[in-house]
Every structure is written in C-alpha cells, then in structure tokens.
PDB file of N, CA and C in Angstrom:
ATOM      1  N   UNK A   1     -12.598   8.619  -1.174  1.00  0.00           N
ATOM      2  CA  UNK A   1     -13.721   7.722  -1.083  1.00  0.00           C
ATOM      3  C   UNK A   1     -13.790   7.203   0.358  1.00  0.00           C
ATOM      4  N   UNK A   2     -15.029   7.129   0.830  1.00  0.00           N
ATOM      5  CA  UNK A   2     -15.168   6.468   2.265  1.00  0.00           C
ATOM      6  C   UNK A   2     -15.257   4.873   3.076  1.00  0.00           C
ATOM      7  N   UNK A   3     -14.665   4.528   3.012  1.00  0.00           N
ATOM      8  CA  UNK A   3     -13.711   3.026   3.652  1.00  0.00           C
ATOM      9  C   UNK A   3     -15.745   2.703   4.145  1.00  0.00           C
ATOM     10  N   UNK A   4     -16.388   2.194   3.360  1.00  0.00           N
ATOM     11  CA  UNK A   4     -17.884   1.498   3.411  1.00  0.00           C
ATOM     12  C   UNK A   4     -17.249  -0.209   2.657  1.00  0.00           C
ATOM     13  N   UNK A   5     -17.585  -1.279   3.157  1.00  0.00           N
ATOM     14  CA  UNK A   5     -17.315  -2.549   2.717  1.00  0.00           C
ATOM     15  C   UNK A   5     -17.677  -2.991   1.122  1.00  0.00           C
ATOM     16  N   UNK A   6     -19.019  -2.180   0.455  1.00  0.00           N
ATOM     17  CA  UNK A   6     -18.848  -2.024  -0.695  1.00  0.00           C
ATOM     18  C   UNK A   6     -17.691  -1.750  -1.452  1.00  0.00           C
ATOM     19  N   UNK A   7     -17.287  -1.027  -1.141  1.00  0.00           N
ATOM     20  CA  UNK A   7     -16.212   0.514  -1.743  1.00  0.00           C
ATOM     21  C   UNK A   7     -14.691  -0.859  -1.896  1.00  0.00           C
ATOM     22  N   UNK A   8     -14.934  -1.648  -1.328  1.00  0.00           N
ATOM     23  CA  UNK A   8     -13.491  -2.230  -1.051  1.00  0.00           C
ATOM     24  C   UNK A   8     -12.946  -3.537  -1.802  1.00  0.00           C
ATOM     25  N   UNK A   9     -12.003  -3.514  -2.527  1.00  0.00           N
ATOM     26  CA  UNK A   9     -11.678  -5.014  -3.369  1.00  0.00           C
ATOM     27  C   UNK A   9     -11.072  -5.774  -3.049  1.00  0.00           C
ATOM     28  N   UNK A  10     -11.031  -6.926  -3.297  1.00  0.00           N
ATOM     29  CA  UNK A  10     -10.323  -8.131  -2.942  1.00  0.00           C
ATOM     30  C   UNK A  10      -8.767  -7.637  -3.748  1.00  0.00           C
ATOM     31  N   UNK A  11      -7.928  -7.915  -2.802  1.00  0.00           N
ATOM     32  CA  UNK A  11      -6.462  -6.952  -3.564  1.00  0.00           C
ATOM     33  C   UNK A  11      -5.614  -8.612  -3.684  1.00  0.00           C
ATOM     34  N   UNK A  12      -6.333  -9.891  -3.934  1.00  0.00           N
ATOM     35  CA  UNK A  12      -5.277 -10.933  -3.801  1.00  0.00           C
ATOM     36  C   UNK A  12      -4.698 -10.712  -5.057  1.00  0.00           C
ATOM     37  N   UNK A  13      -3.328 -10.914  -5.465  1.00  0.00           N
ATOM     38  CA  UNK A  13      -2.977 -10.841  -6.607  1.00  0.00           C
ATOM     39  C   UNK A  13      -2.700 -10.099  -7.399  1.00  0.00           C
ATOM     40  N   UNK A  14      -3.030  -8.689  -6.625  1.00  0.00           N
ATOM     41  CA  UNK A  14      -3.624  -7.239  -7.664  1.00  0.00           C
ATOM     42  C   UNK A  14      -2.243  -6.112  -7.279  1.00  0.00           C
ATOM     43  N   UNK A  15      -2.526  -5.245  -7.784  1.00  0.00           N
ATOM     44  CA  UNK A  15      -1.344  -4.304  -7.560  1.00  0.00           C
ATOM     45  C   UNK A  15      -2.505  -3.378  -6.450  1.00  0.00           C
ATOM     46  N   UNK A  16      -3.579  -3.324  -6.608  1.00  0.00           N
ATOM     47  CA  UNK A  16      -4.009  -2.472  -5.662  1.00  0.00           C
ATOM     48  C   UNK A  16      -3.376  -1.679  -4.413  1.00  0.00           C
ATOM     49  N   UNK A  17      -3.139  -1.110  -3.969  1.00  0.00           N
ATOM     50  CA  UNK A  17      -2.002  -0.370  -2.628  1.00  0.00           C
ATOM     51  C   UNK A  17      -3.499   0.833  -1.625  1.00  0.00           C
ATOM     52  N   UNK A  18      -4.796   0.138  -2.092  1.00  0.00           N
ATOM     53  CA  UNK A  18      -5.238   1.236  -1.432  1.00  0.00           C
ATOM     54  C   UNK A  18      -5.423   0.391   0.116  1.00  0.00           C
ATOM     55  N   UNK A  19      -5.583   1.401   0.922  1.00  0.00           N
ATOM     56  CA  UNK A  19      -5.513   1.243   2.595  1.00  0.00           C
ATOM     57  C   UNK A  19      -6.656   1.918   3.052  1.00  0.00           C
ATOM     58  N   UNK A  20      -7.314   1.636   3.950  1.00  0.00           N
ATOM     59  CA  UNK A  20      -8.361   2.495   4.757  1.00  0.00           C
ATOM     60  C   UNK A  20      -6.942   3.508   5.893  1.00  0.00           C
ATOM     61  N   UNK A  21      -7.589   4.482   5.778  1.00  0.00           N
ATOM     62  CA  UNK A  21      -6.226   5.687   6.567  1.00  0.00           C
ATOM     63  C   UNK A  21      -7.452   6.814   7.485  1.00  0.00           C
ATOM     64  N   UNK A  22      -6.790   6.996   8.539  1.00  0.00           N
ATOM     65  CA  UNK A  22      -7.496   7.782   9.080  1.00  0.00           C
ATOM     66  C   UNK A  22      -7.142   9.547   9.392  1.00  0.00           C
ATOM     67  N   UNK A  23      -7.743  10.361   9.195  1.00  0.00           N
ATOM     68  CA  UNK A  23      -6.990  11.835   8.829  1.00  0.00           C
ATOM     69  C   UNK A  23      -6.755  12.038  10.448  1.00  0.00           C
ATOM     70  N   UNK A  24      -7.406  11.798  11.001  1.00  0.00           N
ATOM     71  CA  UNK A  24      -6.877  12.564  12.622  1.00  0.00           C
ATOM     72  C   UNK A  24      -6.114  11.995  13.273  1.00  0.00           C
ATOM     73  N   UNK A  25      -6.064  10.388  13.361  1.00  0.00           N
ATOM     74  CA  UNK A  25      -4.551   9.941  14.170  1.00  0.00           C
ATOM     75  C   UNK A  25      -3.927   9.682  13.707  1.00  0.00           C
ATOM     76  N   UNK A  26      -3.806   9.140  12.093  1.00  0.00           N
ATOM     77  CA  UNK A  26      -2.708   8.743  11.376  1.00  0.00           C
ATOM     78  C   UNK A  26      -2.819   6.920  10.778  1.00  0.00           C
ATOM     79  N   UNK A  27      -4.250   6.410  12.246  1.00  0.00           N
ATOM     80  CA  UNK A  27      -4.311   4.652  12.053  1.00  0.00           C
ATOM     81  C   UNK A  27      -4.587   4.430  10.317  1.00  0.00           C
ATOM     82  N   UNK A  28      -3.753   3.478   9.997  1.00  0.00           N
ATOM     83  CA  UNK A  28      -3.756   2.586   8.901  1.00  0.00           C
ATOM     84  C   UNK A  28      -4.307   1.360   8.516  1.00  0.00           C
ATOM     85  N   UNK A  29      -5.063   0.610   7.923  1.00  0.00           N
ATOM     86  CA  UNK A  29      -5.849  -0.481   8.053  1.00  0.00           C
ATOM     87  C   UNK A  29      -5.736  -1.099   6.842  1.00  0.00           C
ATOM     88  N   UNK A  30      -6.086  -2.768   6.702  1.00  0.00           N
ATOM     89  CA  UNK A  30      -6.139  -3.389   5.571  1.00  0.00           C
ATOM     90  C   UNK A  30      -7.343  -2.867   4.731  1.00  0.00           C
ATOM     91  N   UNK A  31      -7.564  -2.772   3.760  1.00  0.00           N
ATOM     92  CA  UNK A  31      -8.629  -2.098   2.401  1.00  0.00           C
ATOM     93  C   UNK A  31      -8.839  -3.613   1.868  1.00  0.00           C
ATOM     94  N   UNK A  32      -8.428  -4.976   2.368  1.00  0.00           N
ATOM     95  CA  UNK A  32      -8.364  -6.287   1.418  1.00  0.00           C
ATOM     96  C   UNK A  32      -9.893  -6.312   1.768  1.00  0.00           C
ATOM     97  N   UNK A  33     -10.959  -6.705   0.985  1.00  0.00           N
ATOM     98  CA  UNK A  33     -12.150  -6.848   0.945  1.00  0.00           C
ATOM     99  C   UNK A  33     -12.189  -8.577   1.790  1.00  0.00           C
ATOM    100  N   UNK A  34     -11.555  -9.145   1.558  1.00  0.00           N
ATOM    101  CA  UNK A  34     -11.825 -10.586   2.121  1.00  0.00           C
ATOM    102  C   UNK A  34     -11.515 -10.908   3.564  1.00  0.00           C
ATOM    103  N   UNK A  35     -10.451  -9.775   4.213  1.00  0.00           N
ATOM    104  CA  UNK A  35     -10.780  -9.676   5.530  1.00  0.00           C
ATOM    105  C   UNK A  35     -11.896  -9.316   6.146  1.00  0.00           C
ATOM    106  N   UNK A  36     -13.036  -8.648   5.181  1.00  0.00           N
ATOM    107  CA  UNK A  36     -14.010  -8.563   5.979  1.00  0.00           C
ATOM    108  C   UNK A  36     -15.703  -9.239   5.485  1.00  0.00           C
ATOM    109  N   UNK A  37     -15.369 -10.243   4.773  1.00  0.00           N
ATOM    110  CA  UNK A  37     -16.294 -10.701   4.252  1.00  0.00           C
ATOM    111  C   UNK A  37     -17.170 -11.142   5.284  1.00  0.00           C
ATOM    112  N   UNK A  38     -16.993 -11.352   6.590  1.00  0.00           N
ATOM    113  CA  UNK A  38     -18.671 -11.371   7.595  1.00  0.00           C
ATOM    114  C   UNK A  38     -19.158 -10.155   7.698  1.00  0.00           C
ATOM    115  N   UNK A  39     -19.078  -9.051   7.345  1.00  0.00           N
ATOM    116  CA  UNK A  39     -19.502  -7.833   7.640  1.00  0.00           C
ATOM    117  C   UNK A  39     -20.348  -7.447   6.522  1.00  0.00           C
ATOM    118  N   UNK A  40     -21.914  -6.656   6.963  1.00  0.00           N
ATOM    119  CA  UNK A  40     -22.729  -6.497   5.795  1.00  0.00           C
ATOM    120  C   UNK A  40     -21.953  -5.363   5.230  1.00  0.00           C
ATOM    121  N   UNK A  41     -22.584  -5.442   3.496  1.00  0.00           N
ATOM    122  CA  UNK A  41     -21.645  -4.420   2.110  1.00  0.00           C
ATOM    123  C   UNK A  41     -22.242  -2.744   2.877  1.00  0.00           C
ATOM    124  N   UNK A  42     -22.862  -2.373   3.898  1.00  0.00           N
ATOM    125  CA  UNK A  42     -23.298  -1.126   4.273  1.00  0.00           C
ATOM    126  C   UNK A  42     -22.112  -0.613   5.496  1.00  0.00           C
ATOM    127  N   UNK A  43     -21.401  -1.506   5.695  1.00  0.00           N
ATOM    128  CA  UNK A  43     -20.653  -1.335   7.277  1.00  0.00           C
ATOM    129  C   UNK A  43     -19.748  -0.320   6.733  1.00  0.00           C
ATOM    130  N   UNK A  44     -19.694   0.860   7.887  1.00  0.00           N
ATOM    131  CA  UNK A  44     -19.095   1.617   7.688  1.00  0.00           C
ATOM    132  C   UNK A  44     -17.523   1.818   8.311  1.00  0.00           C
ATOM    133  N   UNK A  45     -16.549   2.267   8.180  1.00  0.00           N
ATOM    134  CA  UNK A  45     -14.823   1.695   9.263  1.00  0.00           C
ATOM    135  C   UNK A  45     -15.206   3.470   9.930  1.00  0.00           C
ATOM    136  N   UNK A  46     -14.801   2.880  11.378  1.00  0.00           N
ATOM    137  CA  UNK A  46     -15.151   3.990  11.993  1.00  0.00           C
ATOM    138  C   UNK A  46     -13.483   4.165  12.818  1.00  0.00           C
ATOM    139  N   UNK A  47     -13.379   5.378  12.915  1.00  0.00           N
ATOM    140  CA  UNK A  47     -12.125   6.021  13.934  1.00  0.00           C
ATOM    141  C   UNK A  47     -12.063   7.246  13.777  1.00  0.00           C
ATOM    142  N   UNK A  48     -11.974   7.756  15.162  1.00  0.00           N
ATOM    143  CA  UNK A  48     -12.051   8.759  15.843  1.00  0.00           C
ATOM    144  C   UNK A  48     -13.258   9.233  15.686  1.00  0.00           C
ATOM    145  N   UNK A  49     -14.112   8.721  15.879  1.00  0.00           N
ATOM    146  CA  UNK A  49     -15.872   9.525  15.388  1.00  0.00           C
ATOM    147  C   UNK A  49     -15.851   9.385  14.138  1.00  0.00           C
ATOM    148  N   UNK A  50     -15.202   9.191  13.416  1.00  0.00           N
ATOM    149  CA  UNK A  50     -15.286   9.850  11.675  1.00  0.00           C
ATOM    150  C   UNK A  50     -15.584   8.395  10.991  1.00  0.00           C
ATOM    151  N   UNK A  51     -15.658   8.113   9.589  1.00  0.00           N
ATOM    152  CA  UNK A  51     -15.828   6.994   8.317  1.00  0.00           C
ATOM    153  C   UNK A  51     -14.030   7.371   8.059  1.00  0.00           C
ATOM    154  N   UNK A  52     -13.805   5.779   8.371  1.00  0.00           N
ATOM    155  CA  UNK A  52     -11.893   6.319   7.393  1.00  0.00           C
ATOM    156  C   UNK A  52     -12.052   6.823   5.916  1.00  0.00           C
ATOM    157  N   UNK A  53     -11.206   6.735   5.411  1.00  0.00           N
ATOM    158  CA  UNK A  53     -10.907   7.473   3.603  1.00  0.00           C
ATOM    159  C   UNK A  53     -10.227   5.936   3.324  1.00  0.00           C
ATOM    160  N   UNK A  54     -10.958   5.428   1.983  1.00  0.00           N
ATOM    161  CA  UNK A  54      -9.543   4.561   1.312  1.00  0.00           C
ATOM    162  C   UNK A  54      -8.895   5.824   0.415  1.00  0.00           C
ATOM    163  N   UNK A  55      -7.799   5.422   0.406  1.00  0.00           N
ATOM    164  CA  UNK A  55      -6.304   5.880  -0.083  1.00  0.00           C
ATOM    165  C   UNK A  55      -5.256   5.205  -0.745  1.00  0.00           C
ATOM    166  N   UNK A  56      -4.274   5.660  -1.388  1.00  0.00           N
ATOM    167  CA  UNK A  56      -3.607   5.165  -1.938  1.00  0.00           C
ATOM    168  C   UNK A  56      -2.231   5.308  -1.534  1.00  0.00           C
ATOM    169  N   UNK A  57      -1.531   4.459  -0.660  1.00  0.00           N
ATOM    170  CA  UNK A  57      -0.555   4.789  -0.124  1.00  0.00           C
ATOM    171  C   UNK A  57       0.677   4.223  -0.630  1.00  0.00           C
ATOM    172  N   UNK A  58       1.639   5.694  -1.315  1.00  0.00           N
ATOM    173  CA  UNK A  58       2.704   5.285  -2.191  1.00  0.00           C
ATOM    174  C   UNK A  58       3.778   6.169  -1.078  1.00  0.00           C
ATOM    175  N   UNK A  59       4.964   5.181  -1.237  1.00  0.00           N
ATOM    176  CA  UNK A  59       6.083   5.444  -0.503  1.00  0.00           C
ATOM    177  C   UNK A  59       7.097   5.666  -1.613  1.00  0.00           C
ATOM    178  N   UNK A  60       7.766   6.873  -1.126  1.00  0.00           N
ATOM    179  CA  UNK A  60       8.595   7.182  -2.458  1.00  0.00           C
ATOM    180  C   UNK A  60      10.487   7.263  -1.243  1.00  0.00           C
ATOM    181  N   UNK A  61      11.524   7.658  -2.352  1.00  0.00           N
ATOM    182  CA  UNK A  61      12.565   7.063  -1.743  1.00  0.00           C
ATOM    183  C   UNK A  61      13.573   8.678  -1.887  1.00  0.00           C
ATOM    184  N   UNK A  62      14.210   9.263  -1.208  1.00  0.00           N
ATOM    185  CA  UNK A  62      14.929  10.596  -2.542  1.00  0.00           C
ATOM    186  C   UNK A  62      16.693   9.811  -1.549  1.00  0.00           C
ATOM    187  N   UNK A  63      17.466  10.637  -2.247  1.00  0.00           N
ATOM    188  CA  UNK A  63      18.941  10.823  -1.995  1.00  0.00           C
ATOM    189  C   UNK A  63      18.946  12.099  -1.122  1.00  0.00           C
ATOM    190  N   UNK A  64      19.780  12.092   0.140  1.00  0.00           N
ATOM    191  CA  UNK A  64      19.911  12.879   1.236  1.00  0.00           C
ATOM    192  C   UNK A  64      21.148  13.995   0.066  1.00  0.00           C
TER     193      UNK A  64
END
C-alpha cells in the first residue's frame, strides 16, 4: 500500500508495527497518523522520486 496520509492510523496504543519504508535506499519513517495531522489526507511521502510503501516491519531473532 502507498504511504498517502489517508492510508495511515493513529498506532497510539495499538499493536500496529506498520512503517512507511522506502525500496531504493532503505529510509524508514513513522506510519503514526498523528505525526502528521497538519498535512492534507491526499499528501503523498515522497523519497527518492518514488511514493514510500507502508509495511510491516517484523524483526525476527534465530540461534547462530
């Protein structure tokens, strides 16, 4: 899905883990909808030329 200010929820409280992520450099960003509550619901997150992706970013753990 494309990181648009609609698209994005208020994560206070929530288990939510999604992130705005960007495929070509790797930048990572808050997805919390209330950091961007001055921004109209059409604004699009821009990097590297592109719309970021929200994502779901799970960190997992193994034994060497």
């Amino acid at each position: 899905m494309k990181a648009i200010v609609k698209n994005l929820k208020d994560q206070i409280l929530t288990r939510d883990n999604k992130i705005m992520y960007c495929p070509y450099c790797g930048a990572e960003y808050s997805a919390n909808k209330g950091d961007y509550w001055y921004l109209p619901e059409n604004h699009k997150f821009i990097c590297c030329d592109a719309t970021m992706d929200l994502v779901v970013k799970k960190t997992s753990y193994s034994y060497c």
